[in-house]
PDB file of N, CA and C in Angstrom:
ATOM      1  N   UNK A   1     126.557 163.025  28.597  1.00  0.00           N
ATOM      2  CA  UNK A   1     127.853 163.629  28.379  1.00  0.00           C
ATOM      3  C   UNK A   1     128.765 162.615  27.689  1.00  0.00           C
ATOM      4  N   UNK A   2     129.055 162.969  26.686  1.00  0.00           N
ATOM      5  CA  UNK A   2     130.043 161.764  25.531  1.00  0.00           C
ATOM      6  C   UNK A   2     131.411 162.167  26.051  1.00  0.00           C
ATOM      7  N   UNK A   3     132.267 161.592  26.452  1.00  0.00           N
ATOM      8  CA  UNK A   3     134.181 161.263  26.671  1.00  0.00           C
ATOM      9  C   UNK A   3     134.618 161.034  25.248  1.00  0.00           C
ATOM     10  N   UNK A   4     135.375 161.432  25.703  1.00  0.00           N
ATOM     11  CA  UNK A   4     136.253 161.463  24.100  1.00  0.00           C
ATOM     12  C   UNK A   4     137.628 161.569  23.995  1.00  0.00           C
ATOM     13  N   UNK A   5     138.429 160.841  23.444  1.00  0.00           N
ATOM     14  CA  UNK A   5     140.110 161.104  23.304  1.00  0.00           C
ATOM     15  C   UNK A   5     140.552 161.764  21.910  1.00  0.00           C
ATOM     16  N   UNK A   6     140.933 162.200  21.449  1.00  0.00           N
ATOM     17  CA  UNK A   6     141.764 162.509  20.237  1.00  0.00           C
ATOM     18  C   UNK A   6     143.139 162.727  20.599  1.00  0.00           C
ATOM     19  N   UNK A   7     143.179 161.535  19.243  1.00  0.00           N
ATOM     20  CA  UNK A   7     144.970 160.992  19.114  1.00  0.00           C
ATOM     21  C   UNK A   7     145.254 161.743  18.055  1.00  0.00           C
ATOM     22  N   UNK A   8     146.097 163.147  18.012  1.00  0.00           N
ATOM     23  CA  UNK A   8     147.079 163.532  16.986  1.00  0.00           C
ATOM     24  C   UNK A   8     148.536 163.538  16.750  1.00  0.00           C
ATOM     25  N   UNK A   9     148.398 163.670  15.349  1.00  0.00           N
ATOM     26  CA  UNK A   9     149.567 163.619  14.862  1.00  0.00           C
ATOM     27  C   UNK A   9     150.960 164.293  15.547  1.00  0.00           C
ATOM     28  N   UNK A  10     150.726 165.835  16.461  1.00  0.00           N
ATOM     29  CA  UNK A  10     151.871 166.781  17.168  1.00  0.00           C
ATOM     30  C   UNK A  10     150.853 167.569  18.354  1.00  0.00           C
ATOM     31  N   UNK A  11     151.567 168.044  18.595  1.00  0.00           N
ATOM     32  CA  UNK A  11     150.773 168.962  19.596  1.00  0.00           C
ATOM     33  C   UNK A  11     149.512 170.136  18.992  1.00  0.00           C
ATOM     34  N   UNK A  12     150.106 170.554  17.749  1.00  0.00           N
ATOM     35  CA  UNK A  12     149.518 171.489  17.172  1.00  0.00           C
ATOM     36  C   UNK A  12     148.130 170.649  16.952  1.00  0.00           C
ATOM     37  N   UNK A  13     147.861 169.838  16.493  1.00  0.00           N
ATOM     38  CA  UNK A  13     146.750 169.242  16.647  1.00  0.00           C
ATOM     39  C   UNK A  13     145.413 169.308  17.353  1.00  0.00           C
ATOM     40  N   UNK A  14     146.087 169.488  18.761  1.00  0.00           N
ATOM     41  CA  UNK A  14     145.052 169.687  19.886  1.00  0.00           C
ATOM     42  C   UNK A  14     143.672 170.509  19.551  1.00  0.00           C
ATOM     43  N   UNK A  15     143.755 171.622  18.671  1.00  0.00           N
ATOM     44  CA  UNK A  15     142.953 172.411  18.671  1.00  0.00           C
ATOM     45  C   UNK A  15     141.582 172.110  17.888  1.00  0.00           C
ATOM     46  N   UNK A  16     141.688 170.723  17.500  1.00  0.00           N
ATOM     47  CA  UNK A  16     140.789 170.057  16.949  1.00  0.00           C
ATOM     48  C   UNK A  16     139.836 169.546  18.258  1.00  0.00           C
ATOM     49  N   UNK A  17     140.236 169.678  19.688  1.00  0.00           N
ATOM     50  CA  UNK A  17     139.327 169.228  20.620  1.00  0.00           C
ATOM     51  C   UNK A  17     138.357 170.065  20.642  1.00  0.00           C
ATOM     52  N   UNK A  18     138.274 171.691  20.795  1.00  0.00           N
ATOM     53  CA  UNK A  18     137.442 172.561  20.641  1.00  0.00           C
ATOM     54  C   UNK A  18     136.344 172.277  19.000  1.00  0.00           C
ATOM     55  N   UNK A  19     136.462 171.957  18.171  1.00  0.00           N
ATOM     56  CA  UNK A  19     135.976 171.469  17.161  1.00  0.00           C
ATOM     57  C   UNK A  19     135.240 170.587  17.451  1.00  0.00           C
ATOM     58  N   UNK A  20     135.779 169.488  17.905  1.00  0.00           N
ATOM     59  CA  UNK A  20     134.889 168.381  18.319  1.00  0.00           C
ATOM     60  C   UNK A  20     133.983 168.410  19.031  1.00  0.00           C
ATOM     61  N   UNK A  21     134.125 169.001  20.446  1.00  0.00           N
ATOM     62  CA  UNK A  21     133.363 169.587  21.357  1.00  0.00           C
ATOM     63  C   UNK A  21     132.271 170.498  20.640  1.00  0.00           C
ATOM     64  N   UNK A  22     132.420 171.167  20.082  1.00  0.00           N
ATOM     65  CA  UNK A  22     131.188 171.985  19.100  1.00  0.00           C
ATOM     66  C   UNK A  22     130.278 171.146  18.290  1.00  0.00           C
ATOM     67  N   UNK A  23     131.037 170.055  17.628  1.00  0.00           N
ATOM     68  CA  UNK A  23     130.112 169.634  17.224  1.00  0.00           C
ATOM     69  C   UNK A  23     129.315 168.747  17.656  1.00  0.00           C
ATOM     70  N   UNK A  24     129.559 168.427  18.577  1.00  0.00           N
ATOM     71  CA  UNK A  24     128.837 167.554  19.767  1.00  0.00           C
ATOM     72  C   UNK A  24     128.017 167.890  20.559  1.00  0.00           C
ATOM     73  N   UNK A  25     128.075 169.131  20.264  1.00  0.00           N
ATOM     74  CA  UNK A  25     126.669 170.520  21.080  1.00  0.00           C
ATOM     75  C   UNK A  25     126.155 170.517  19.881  1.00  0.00           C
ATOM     76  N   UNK A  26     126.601 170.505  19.126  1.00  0.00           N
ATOM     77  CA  UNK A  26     125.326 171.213  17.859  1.00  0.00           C
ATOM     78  C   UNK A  26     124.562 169.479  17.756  1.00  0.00           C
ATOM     79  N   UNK A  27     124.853 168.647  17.827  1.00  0.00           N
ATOM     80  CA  UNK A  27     124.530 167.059  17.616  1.00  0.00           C
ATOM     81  C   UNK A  27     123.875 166.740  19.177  1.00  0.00           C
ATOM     82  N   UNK A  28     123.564 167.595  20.195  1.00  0.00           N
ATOM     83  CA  UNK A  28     122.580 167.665  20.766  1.00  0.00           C
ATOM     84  C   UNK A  28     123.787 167.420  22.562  1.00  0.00           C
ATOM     85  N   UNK A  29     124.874 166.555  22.323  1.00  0.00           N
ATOM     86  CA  UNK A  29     125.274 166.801  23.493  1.00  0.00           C
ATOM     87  C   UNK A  29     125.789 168.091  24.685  1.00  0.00           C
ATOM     88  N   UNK A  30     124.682 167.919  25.527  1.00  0.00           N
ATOM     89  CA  UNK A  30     124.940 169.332  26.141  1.00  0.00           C
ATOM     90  C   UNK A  30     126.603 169.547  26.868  1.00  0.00           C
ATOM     91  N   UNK A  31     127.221 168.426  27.463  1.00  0.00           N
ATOM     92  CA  UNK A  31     128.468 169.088  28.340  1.00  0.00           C
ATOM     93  C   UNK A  31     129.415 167.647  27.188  1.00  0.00           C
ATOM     94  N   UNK A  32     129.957 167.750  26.133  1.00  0.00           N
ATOM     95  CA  UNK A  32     130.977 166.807  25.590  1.00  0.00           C
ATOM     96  C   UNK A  32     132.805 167.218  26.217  1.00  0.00           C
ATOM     97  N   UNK A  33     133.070 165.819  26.530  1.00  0.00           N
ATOM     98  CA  UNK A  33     134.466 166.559  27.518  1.00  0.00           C
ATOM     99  C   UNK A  33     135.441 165.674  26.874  1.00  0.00           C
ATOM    100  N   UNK A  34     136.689 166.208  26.632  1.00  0.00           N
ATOM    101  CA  UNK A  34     137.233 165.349  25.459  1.00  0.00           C
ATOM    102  C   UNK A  34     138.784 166.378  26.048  1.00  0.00           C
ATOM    103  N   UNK A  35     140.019 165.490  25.512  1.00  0.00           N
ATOM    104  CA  UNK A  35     141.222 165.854  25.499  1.00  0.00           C
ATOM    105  C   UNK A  35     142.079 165.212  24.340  1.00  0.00           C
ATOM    106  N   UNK A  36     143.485 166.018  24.436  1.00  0.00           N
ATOM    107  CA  UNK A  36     143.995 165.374  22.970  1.00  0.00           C
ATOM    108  C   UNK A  36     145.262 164.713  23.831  1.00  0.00           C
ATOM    109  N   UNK A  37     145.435 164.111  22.673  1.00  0.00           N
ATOM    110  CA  UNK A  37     147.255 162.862  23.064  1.00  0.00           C
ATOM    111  C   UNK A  37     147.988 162.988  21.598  1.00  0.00           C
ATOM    112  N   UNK A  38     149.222 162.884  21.999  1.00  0.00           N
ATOM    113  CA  UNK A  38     150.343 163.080  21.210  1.00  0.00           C
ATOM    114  C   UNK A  38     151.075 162.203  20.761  1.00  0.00           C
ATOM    115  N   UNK A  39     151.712 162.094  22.661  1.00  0.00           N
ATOM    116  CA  UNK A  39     152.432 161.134  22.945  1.00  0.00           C
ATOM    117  C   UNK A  39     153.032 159.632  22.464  1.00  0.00           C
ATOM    118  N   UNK A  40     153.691 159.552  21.516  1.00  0.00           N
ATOM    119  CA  UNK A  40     154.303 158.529  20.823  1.00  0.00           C
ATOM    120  C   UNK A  40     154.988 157.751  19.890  1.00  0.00           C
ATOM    121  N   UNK A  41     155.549 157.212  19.830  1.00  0.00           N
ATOM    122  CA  UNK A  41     156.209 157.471  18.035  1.00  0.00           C
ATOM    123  C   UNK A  41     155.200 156.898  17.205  1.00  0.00           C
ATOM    124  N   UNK A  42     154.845 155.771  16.955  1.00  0.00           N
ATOM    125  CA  UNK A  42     153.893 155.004  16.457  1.00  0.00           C
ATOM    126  C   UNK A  42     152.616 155.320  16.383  1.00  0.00           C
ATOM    127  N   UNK A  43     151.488 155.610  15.487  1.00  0.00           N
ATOM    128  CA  UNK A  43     149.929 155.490  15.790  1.00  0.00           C
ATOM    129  C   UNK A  43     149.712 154.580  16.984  1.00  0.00           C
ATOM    130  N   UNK A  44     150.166 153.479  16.556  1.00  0.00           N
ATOM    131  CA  UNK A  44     149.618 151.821  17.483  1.00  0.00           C
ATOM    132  C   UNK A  44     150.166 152.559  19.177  1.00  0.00           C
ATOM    133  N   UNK A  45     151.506 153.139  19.211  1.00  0.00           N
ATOM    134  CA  UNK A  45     151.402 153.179  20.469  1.00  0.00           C
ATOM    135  C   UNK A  45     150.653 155.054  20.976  1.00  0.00           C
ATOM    136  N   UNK A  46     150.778 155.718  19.903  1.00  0.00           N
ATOM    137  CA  UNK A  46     149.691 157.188  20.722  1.00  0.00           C
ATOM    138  C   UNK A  46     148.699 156.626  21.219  1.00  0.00           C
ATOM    139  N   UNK A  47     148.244 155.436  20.285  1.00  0.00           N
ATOM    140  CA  UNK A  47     146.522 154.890  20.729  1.00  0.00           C
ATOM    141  C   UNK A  47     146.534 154.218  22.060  1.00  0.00           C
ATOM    142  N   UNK A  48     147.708 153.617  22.399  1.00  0.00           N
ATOM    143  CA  UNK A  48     147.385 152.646  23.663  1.00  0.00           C
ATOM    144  C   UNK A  48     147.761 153.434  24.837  1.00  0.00           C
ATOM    145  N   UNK A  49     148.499 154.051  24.565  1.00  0.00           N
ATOM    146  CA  UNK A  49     149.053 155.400  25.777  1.00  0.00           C
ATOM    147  C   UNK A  49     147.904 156.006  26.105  1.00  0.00           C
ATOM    148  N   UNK A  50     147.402 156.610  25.334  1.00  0.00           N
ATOM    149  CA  UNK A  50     146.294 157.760  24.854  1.00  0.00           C
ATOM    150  C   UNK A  50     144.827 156.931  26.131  1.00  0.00           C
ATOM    151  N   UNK A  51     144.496 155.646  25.779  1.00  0.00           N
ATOM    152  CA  UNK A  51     143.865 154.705  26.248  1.00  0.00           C
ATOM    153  C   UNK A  51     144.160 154.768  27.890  1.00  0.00           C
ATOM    154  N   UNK A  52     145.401 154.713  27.868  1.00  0.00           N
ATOM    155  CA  UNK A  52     145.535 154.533  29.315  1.00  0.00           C
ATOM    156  C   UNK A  52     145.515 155.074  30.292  1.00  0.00           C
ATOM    157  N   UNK A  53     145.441 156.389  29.326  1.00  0.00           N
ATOM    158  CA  UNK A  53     146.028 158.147  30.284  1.00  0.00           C
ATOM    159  C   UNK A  53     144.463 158.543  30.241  1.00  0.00           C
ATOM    160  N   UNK A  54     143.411 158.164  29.589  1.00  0.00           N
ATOM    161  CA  UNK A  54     142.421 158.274  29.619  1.00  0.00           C
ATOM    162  C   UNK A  54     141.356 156.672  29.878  1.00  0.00           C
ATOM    163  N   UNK A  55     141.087 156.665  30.879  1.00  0.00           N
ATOM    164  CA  UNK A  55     140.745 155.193  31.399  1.00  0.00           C
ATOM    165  C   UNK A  55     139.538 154.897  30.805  1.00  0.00           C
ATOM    166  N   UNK A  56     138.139 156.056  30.955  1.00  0.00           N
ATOM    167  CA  UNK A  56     136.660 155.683  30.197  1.00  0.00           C
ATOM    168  C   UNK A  56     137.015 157.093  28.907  1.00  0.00           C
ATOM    169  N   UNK A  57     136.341 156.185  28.564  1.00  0.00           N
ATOM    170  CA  UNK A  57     136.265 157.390  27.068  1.00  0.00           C
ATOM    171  C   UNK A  57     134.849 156.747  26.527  1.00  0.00           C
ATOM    172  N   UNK A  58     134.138 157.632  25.665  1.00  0.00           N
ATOM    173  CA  UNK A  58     133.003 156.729  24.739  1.00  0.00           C
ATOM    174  C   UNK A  58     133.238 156.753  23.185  1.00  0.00           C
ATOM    175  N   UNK A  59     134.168 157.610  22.712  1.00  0.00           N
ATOM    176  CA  UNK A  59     134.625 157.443  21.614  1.00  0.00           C
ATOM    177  C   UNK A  59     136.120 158.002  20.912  1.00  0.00           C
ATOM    178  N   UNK A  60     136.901 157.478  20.305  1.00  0.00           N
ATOM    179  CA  UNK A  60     138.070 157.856  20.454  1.00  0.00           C
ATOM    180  C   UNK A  60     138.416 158.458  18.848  1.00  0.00           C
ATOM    181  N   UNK A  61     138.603 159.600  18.801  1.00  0.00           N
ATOM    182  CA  UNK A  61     139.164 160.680  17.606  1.00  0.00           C
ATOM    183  C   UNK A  61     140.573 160.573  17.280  1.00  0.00           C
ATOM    184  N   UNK A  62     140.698 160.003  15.934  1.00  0.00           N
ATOM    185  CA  UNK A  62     142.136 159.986  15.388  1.00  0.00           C
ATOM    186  C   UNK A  62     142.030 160.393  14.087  1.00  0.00           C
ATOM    187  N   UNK A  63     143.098 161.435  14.438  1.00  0.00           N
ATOM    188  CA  UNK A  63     143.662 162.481  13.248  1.00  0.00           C
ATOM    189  C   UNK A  63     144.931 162.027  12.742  1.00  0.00           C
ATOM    190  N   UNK A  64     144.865 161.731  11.558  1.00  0.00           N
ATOM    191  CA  UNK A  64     145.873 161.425  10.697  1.00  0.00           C
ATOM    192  C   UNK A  64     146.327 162.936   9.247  1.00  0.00           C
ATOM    193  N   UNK A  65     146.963 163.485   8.997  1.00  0.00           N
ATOM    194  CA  UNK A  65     146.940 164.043   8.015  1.00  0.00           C
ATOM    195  C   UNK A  65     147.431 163.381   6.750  1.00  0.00           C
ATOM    196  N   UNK A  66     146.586 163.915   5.438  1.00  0.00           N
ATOM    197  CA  UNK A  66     146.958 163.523   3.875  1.00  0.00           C
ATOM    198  C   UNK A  66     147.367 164.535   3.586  1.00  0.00           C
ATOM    199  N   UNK A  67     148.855 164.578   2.569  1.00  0.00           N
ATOM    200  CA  UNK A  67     148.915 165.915   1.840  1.00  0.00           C
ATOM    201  C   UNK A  67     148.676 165.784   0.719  1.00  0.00           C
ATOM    202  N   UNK A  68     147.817 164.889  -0.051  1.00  0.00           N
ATOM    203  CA  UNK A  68     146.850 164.984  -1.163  1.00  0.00           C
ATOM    204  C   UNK A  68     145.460 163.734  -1.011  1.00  0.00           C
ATOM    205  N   UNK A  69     144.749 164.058  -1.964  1.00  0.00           N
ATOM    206  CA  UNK A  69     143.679 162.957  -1.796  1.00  0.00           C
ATOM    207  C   UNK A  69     143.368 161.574  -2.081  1.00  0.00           C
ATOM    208  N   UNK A  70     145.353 161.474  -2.636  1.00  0.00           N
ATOM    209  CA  UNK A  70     145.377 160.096  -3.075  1.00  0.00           C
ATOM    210  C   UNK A  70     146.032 159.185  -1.907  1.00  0.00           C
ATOM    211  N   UNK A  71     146.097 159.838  -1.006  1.00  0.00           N
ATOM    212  CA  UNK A  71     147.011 159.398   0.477  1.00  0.00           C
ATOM    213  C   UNK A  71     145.478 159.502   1.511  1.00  0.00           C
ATOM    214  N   UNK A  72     144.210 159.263   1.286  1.00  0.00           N
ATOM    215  CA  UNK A  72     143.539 159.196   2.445  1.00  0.00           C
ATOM    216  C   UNK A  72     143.303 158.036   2.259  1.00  0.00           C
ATOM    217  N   UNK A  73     143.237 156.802   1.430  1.00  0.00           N
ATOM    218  CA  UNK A  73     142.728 155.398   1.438  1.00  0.00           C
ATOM    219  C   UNK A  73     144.231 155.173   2.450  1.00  0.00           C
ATOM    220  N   UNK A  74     145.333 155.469   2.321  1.00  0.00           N
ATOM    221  CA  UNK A  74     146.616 154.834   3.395  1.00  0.00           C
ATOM    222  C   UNK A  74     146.473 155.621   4.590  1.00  0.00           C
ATOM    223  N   UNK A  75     146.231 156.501   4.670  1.00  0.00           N
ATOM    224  CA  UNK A  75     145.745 156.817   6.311  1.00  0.00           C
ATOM    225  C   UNK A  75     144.643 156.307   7.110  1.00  0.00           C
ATOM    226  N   UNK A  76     143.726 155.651   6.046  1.00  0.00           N
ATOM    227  CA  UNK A  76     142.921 155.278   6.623  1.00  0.00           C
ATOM    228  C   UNK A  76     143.315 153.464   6.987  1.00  0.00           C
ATOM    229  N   UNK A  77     143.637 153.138   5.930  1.00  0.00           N
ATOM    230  CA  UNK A  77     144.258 151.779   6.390  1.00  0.00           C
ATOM    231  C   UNK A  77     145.404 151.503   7.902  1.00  0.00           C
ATOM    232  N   UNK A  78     146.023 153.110   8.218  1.00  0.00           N
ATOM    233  CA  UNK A  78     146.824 153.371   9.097  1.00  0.00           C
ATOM    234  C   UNK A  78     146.181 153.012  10.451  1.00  0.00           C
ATOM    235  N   UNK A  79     145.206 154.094  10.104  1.00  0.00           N
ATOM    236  CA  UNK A  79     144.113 153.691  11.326  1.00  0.00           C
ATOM    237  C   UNK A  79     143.806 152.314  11.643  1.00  0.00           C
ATOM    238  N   UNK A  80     143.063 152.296  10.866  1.00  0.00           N
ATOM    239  CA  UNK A  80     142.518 150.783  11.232  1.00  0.00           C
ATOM    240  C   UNK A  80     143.342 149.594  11.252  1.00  0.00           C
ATOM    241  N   UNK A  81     144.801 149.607  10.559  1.00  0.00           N
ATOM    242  CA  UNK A  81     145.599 148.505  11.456  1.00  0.00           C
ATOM    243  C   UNK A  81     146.194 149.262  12.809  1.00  0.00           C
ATOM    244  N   UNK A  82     146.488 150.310  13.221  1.00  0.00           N
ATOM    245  CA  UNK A  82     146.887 150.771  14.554  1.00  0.00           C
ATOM    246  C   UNK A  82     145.785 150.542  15.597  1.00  0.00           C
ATOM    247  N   UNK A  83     144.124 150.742  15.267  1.00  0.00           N
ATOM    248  CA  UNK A  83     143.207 149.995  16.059  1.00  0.00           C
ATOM    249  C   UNK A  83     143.195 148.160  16.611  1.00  0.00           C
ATOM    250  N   UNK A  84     143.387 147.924  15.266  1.00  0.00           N
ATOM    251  CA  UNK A  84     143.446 146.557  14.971  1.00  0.00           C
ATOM    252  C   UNK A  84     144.789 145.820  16.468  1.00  0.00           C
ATOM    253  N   UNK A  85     145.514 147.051  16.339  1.00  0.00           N
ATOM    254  CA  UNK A  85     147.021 146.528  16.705  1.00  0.00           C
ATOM    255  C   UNK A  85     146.966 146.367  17.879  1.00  0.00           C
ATOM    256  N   UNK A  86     146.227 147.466  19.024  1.00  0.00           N
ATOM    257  CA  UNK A  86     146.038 147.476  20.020  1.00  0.00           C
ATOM    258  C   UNK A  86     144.516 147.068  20.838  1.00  0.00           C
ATOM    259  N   UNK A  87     144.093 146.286  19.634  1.00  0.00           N
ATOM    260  CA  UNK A  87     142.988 145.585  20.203  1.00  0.00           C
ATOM    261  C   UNK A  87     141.707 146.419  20.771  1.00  0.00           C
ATOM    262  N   UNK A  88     141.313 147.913  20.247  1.00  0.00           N
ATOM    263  CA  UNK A  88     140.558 148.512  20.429  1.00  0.00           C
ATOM    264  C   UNK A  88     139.188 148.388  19.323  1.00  0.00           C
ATOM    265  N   UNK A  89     138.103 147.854  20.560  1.00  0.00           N
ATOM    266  CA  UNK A  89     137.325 147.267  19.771  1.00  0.00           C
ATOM    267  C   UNK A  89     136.143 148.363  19.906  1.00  0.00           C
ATOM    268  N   UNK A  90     135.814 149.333  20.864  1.00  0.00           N
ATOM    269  CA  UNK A  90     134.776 150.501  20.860  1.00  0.00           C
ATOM    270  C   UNK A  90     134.596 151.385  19.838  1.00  0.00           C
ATOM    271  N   UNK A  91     133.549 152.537  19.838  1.00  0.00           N
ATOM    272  CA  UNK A  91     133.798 153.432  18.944  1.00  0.00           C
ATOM    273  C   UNK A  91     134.517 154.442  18.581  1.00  0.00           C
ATOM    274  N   UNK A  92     134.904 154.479  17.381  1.00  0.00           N
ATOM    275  CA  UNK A  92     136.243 155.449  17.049  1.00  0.00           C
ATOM    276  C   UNK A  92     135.930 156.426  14.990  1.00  0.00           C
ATOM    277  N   UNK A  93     136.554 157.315  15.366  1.00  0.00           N
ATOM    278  CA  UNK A  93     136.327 157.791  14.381  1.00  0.00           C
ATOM    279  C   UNK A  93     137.844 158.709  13.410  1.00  0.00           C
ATOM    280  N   UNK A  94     137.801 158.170  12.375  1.00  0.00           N
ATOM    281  CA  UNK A  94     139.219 158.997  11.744  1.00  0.00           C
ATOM    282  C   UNK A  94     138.757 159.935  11.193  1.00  0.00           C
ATOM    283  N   UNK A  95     139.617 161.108  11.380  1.00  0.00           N
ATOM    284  CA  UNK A  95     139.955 162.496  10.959  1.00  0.00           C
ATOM    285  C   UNK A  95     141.283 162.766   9.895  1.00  0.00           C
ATOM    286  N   UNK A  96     140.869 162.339   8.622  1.00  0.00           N
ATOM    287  CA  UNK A  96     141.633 162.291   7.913  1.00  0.00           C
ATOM    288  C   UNK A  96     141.742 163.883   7.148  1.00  0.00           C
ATOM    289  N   UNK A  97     142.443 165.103   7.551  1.00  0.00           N
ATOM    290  CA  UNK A  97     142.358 166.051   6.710  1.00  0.00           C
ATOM    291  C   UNK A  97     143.209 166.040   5.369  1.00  0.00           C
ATOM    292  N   UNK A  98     142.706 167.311   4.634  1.00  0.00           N
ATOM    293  CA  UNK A  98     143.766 166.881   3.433  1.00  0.00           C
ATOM    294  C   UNK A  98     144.686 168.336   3.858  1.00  0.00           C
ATOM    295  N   UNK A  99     145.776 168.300   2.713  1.00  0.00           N
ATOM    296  CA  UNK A  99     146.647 170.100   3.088  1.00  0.00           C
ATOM    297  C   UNK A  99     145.994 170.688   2.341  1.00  0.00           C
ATOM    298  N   UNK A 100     145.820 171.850   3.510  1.00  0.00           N
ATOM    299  CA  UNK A 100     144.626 172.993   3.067  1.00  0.00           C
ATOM    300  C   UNK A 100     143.722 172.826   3.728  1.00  0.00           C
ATOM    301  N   UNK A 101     142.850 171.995   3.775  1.00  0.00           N
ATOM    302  CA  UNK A 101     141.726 172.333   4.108  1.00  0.00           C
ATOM    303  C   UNK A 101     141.617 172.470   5.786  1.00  0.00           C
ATOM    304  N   UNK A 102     142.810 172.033   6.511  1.00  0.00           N
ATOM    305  CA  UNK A 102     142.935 172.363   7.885  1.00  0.00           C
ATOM    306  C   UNK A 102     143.443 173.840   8.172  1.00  0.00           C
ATOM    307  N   UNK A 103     144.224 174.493   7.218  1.00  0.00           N
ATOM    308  CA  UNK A 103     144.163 175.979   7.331  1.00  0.00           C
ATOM    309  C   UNK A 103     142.440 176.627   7.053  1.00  0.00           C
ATOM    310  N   UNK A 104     142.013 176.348   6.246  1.00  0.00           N
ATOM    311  CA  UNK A 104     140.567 177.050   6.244  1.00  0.00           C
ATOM    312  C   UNK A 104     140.362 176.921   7.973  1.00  0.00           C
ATOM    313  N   UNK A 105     140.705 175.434   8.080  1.00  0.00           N
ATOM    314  CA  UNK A 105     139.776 175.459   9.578  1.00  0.00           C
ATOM    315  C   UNK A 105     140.273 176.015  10.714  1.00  0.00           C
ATOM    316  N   UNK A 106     141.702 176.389  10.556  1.00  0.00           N
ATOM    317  CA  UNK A 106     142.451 177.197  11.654  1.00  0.00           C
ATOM    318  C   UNK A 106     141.682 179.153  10.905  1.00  0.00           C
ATOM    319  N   UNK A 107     141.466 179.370   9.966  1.00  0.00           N
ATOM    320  CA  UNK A 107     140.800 180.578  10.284  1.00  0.00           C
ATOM    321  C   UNK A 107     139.586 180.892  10.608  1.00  0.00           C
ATOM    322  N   UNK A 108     138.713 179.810  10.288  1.00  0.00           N
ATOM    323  CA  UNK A 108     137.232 179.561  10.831  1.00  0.00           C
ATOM    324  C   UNK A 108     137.577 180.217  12.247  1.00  0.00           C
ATOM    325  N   UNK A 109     138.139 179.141  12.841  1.00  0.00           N
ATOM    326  CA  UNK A 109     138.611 179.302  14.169  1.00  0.00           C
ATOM    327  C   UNK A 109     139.028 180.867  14.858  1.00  0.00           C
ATOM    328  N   UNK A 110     139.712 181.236  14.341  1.00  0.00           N
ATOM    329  CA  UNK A 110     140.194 182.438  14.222  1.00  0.00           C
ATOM    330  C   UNK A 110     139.224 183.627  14.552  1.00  0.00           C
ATOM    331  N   UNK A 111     138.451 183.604  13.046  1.00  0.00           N
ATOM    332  CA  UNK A 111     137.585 184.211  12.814  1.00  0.00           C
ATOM    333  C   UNK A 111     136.342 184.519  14.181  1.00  0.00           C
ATOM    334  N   UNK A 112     135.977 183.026  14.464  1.00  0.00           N
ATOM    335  CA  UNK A 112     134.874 182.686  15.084  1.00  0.00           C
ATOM    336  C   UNK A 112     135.333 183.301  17.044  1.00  0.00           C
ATOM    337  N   UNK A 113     137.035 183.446  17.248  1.00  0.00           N
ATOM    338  CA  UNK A 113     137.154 184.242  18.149  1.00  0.00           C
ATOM    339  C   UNK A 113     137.366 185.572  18.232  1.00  0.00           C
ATOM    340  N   UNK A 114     137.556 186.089  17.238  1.00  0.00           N
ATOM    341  CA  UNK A 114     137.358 187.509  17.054  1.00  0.00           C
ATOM    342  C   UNK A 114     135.700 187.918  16.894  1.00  0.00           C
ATOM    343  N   UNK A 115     134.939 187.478  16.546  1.00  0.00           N
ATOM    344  CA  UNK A 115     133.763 187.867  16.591  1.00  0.00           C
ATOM    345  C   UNK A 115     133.343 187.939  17.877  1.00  0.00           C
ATOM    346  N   UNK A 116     133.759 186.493  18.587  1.00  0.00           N
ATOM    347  CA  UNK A 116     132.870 186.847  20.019  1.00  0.00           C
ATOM    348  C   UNK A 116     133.663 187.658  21.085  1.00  0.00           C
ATOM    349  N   UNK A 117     134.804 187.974  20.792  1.00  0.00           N
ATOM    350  CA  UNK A 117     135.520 189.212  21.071  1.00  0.00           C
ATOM    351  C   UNK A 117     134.658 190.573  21.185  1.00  0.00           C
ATOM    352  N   UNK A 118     134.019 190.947  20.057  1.00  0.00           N
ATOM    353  CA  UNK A 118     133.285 191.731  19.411  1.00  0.00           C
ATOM    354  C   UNK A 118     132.116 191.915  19.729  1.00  0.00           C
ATOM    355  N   UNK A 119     131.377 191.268  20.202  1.00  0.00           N
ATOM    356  CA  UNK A 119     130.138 190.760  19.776  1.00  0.00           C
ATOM    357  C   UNK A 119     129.753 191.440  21.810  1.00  0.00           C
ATOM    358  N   UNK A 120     128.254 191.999  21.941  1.00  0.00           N
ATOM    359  CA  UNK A 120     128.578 192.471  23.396  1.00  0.00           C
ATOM    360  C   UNK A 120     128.166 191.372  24.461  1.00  0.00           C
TER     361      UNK A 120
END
C-alpha cells in the first residue's frame, strides 16, 4: 500500500487525489491511500505543513499549475527549490499541468462518473 501526500495549489485541486489513486491501481497497487494539502502561502511552507499533518507518506505529489508551456521549466524549478527548502530528501513527484489540459481532465472525470452511474 503506497502513502501519498499531494500539495496543491487551492482546494479545487484535491480532486487530483482520486487520479492518483487510479493510477496506482492500474500500476499494480492494490489499496493506494493518499490525501491533499493546501494549506499555506508559500510552496516551501504547503510542503512542510503538508509533511507534518501527514507523518509517513512514501511519496509526495506536487501540483503546480503553468498557463502556457513556456512557464513549466519555472514551476519546475519552483518545486525543486521549495523541496530543496525544506530539506525533503524522499520520493516526490511534480504535477505540472498546463491551462487546458486540466479541464479535459475535470471532464474525463465527469464523464467516467456518469457512466458508472449508468452502467448496472
Amino acid at each position: 500500500m503506497m502513502r501519498f501526500l499531494l500539495i496543491c495549489d487551492g482546494k479545487s485541486d484535491s480532486y487530483l487525489v482520486q487520479h492518483i489513486r487510479r493510477l496506482l491501481i492500474e500500476l499494480g497497487d492494490s489499496r493506494p491511500d493518499g490525501n491533499a494539502w493546501y494549506r499555506g502561502r508559500r510552496l516551501s511552507e504547503k510542503i512542510q505543513s503538508g509533511l507534518e499533518y501527514s507523518s509517513s507518506i512514501d511519496c509526495l505529489f506536487i501540483h503546480r499549475d503553468a498557463e502556457h508551456p513556456s512557464e513549466v521549466c519555472n514551476r519546475r524549478r519552483e518545486i525543486v527549490a521549495a523541496i530543496s527548502e525544506v530539506e525533503y530528501a524522499d520520493h516526490w513527484v511534480g504535477i505540472i499541468p498546463i491551462r487546458m489540459t486540466e479541464a479535459w481532465l475535470l471532464i474525463d472525470e465527469t464523464l467516467r462518473m456518469i457512466e458508472e452511474k449508468q452502467s448496472p
